[in-house]
Protein backbone atom coordinates (compact mmCIF):
# COMPACT_ATOMS: atom_id res chain seq x y z
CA UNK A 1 23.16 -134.54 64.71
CA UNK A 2 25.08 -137.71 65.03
CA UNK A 3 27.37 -138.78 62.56
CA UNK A 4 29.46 -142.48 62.84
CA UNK A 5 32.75 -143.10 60.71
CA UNK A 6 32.44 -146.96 59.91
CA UNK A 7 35.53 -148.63 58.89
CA UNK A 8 38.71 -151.01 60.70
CA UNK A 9 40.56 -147.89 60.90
CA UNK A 10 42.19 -148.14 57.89
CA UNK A 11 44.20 -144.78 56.06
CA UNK A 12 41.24 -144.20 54.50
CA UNK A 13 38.84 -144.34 57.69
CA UNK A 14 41.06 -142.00 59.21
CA UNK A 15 41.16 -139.69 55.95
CA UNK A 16 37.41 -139.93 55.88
CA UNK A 17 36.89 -139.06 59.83
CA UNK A 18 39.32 -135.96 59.37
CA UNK A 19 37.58 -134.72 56.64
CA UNK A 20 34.00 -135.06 58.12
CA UNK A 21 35.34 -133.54 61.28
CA UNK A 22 36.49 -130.82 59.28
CA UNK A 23 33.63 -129.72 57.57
CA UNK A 24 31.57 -129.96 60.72
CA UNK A 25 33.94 -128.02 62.06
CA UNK A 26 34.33 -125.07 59.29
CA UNK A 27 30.14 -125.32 59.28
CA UNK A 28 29.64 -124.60 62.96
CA UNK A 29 27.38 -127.78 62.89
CA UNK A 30 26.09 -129.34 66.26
CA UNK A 31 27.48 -132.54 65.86
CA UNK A 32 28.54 -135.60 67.68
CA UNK A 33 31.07 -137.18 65.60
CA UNK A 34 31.55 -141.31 66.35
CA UNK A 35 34.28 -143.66 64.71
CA UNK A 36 32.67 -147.27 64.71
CA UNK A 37 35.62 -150.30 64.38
CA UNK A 38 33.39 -153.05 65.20
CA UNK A 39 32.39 -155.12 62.07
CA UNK A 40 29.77 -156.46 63.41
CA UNK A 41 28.51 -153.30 64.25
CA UNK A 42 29.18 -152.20 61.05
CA UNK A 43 27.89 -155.60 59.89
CA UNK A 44 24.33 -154.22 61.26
CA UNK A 45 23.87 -150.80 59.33
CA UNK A 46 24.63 -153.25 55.40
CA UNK A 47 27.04 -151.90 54.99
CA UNK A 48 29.75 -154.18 53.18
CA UNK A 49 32.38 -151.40 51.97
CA UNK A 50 34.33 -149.49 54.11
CA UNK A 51 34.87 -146.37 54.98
CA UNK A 52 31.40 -145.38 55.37
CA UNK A 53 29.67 -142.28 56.75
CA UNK A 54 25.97 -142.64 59.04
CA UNK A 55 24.12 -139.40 59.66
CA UNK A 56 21.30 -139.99 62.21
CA UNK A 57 21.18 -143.39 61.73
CA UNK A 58 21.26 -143.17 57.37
CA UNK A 59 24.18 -144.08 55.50
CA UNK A 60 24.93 -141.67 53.33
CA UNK A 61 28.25 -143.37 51.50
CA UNK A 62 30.05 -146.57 51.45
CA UNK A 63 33.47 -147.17 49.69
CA UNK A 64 35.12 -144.23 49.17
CA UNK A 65 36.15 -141.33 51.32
CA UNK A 66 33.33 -138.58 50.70
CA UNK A 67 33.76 -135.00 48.95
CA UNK A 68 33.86 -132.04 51.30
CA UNK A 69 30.92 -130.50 48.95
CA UNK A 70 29.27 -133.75 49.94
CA UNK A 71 29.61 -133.86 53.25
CA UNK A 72 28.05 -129.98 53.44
CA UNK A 73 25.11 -131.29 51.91
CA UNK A 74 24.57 -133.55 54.78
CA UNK A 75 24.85 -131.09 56.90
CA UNK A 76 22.22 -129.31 55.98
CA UNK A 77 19.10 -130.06 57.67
């Protein structure tokens, strides 16, 4: 699984990368965790809000920093 953390790098970002990492971590999921600071980059997946979370390639939120419950969900597969 490959999950990107889209955002400048703001408090949030970070909040949002250390919670994703968390979960993944706490799951046991095989996952490649990426933090993405390029806006054009981020300019490429839509996405127009920041942070935002990609999970093989989908976004799965934009705007606000995901719940951990959330974030589990994704993980499931």
């Amino acid at each position: 699984m490959e999950i990107k953390i889209l955002g400048p790098g703001c408090k949030k970002c970070n909040q949002t990368a250390e919670r994703v990492a968390s979960v993944v971590d706490t799951a046991g999921a095989d996952a490649r965790i990426e933090k993405i600071t390029d806006m054009m980059t981020i300019a490429g997946f839509g996405v127009v809000a920041t942070p935002a979370v990609v999970v093989d390639g989908v976004v799965k939120c934009a705007g606000k920093i995901p719940e951990r419950d959330e974030i589990a969900r994704w993980l499931e597969i």
